[in-house]
C-alpha atoms as a PDB file:
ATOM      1  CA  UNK A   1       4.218 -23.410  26.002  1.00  0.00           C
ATOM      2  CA  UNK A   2       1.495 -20.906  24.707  1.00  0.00           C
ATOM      3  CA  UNK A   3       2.207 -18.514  22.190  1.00  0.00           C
ATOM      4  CA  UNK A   4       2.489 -14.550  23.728  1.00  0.00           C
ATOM      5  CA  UNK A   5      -0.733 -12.334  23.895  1.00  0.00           C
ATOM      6  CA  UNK A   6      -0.537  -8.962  22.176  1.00  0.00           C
ATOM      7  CA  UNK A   7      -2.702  -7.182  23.773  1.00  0.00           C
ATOM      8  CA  UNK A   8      -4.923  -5.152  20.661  1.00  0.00           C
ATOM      9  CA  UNK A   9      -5.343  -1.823  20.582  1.00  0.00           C
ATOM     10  CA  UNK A  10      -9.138  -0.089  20.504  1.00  0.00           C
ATOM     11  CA  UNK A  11      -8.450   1.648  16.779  1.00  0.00           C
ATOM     12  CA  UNK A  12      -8.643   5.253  16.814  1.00  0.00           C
ATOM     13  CA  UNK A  13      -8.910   7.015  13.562  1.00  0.00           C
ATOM     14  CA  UNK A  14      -6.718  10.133  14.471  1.00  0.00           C
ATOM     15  CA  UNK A  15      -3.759   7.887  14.785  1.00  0.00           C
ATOM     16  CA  UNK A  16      -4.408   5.842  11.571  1.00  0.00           C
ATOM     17  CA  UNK A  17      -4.631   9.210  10.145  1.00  0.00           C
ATOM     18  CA  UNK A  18      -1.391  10.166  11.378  1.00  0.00           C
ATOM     19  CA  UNK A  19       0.217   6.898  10.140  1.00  0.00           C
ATOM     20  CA  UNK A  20      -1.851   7.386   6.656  1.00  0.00           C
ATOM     21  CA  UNK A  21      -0.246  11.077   6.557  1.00  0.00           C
ATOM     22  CA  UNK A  22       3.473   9.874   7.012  1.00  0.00           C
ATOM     23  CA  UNK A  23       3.371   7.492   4.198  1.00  0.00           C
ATOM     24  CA  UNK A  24       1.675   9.539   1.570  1.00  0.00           C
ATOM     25  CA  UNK A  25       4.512  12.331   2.915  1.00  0.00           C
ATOM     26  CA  UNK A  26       7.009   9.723   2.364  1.00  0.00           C
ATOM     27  CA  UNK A  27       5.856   8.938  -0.891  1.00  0.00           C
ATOM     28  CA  UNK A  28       5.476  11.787  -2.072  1.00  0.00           C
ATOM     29  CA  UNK A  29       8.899  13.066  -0.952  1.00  0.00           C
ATOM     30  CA  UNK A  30      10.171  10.022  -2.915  1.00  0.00           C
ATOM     31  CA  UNK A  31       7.971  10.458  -5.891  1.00  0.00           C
ATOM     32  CA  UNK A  32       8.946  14.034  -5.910  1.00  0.00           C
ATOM     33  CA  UNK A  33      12.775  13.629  -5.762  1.00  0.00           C
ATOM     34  CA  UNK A  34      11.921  10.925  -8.870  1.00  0.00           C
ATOM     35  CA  UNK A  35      10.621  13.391 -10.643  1.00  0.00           C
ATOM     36  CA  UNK A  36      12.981  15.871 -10.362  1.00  0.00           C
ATOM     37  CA  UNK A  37      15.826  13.969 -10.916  1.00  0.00           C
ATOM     38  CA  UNK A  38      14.929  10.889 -12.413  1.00  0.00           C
ATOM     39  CA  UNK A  39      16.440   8.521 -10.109  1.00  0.00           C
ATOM     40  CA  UNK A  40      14.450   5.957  -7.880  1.00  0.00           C
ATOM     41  CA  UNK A  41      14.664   3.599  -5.285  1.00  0.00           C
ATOM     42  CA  UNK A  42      16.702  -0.018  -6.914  1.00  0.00           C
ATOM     43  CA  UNK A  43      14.965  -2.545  -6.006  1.00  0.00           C
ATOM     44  CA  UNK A  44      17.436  -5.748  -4.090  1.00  0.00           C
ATOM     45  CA  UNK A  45      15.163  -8.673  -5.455  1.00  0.00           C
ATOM     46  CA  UNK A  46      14.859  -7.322  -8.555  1.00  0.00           C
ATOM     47  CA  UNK A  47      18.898  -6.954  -8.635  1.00  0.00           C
ATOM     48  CA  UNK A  48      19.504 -10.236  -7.080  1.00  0.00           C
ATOM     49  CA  UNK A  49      16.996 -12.296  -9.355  1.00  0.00           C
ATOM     50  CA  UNK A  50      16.270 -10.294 -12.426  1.00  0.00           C
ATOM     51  CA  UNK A  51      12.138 -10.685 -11.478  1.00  0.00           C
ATOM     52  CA  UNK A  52      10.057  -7.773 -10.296  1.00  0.00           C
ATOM     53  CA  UNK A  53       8.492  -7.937  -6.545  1.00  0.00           C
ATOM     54  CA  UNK A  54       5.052  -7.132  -6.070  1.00  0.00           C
ATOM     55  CA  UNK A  55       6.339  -3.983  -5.301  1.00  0.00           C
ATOM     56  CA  UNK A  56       8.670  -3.382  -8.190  1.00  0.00           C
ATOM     57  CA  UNK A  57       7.813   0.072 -10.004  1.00  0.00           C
ATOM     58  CA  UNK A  58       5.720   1.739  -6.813  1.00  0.00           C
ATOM     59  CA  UNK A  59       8.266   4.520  -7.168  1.00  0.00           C
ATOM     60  CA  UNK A  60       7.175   5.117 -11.157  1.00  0.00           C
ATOM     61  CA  UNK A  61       3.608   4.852  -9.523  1.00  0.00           C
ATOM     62  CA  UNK A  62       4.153   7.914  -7.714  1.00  0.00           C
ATOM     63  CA  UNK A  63       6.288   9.747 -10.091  1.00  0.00           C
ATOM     64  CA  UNK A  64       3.264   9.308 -13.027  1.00  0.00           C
ATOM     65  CA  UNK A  65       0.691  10.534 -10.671  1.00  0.00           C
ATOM     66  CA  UNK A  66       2.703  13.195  -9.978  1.00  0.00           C
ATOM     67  CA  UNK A  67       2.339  13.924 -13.256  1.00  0.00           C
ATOM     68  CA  UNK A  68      -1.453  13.079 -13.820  1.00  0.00           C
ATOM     69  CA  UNK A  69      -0.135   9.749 -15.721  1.00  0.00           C
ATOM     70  CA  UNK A  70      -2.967   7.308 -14.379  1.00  0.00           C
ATOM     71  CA  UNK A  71      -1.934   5.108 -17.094  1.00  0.00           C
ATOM     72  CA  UNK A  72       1.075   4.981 -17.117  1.00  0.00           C
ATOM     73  CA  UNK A  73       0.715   4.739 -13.254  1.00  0.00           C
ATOM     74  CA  UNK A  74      -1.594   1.688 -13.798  1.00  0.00           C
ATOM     75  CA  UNK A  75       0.977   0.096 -16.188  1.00  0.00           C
ATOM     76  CA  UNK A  76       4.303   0.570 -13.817  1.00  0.00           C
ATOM     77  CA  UNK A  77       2.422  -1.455 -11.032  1.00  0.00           C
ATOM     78  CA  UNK A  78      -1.209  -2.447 -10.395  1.00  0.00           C
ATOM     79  CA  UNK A  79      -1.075  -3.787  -7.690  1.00  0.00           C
ATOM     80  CA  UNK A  80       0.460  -0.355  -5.757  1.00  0.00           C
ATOM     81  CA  UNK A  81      -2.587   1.527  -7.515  1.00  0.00           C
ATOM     82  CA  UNK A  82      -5.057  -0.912  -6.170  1.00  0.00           C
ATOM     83  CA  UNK A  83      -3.324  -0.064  -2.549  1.00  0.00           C
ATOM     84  CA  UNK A  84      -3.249   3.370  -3.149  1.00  0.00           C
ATOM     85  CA  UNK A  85      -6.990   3.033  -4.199  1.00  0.00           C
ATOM     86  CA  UNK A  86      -7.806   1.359  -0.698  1.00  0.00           C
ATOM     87  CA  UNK A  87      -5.631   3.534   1.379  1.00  0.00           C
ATOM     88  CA  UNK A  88      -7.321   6.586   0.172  1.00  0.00           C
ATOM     89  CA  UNK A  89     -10.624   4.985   0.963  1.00  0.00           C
ATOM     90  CA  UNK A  90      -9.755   4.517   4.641  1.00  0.00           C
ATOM     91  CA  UNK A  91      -8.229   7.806   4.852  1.00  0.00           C
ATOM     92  CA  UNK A  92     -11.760   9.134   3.794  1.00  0.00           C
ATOM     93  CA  UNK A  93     -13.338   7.113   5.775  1.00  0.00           C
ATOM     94  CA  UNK A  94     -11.243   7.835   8.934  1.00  0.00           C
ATOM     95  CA  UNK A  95     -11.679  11.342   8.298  1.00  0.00           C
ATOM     96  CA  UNK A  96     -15.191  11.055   8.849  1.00  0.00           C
ATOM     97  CA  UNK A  97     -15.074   9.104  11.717  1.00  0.00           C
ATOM     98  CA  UNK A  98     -12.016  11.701  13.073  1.00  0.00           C
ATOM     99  CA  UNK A  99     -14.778  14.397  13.018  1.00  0.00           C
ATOM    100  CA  UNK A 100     -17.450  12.792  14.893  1.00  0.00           C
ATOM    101  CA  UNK A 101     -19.496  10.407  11.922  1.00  0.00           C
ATOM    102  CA  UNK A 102     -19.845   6.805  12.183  1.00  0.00           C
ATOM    103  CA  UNK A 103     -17.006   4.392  12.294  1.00  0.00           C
ATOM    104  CA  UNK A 104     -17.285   1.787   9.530  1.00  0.00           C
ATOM    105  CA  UNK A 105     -15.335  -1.545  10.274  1.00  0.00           C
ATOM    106  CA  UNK A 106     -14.891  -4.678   8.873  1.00  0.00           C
ATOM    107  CA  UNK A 107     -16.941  -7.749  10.022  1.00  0.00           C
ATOM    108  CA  UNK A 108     -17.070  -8.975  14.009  1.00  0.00           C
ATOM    109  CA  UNK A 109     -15.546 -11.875  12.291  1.00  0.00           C
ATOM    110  CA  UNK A 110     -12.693 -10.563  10.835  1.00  0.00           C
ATOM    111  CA  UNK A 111     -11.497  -7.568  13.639  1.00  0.00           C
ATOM    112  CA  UNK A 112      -9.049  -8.134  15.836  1.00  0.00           C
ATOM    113  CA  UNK A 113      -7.045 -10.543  14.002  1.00  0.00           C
ATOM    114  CA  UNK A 114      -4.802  -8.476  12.478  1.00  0.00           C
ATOM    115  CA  UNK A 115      -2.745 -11.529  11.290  1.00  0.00           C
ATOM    116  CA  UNK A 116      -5.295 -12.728   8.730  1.00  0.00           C
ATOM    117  CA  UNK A 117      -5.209  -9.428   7.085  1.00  0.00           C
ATOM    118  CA  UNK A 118      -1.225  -9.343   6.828  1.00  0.00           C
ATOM    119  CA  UNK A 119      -2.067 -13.050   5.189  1.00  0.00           C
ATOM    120  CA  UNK A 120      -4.165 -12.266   2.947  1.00  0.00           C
ATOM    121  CA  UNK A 121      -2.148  -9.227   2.096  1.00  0.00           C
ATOM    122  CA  UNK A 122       0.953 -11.091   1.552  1.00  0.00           C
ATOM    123  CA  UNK A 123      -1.116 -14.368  -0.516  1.00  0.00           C
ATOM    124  CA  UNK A 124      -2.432 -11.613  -2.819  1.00  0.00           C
ATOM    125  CA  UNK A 125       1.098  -9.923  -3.231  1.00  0.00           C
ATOM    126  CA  UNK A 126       3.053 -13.077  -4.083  1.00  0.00           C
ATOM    127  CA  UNK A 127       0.205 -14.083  -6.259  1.00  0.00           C
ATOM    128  CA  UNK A 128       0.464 -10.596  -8.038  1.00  0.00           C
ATOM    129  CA  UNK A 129       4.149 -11.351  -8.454  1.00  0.00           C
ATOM    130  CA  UNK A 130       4.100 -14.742 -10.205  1.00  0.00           C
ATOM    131  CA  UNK A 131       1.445 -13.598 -12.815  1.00  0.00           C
ATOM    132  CA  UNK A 132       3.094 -10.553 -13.174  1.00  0.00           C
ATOM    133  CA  UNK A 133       6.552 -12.524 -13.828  1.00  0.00           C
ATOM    134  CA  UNK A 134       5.134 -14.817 -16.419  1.00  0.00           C
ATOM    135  CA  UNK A 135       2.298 -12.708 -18.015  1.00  0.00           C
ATOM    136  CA  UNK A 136       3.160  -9.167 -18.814  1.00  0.00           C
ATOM    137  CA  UNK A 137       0.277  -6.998 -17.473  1.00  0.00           C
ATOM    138  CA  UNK A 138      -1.335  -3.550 -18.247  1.00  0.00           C
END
């Protein structure tokens, strides 16, 4: 039996920039209610093992850019500036495209396999998360 076809969606840079809105709204909500009140978001692995997840500290990320920290935002997690970094990039880049400039995408090679991204993604997360375990960074 043959694995199920997703059919994939032509991209359209209004509704990444939708998507791209509601996060940075959503963190910056949480960043903001950090801020105010100095609580955060625990973090499950970190309580159940005692080691940070690649995402451990996103939430002091926010909170020191808030606050025009970039260091302190590069030393709570790099890895969520690096994102951050990326996903401001395609929001630029999406915004131009939204208002009728060129669209800029990735290699024939490498579109429509949305699967290889998410793998790449996760191989550079968990690899972020052992060094950062074992070898204190920043």
């Amino acid at each position: 039996m043959s694995p199920p076809v997703f059919p994939v969606r032509a991209f359209d840079a209004r509704r990444g920039l939708r998507a791209l809105g509601t996060f940075g709204a959503v963190g910056l909500g949480l960043s903001g209610v950090g801020v105010a009140t100095g609580l955060g978001i625990p973090c499950p692995w970190r309580q159940l093992t005692g080691t940070l997840c690649p995402l451990c500290g996103g939430t002091h990320v926010g909170m020191a850019l808030l606050q025009g920290d970039l260091a302190g935002a590069w030393a709570a997690n790099q890895l969520v500036v690096g994102g951050l970094v990326v996903l401001v990039l395609l929001g630029l880049l999406w915004t131009i495209e939204a208002l009728g400039g060129p669209a800029v995408r990735p290699p024939r090679s490498l579109r429509g396999r949305p699967g290889l991204w998410w793998v790449v993604i996760g191989a550079v997360a968990v690899v972020f998360a052992v060094v950062r375990n074992l070898v204190p960074l920043g």
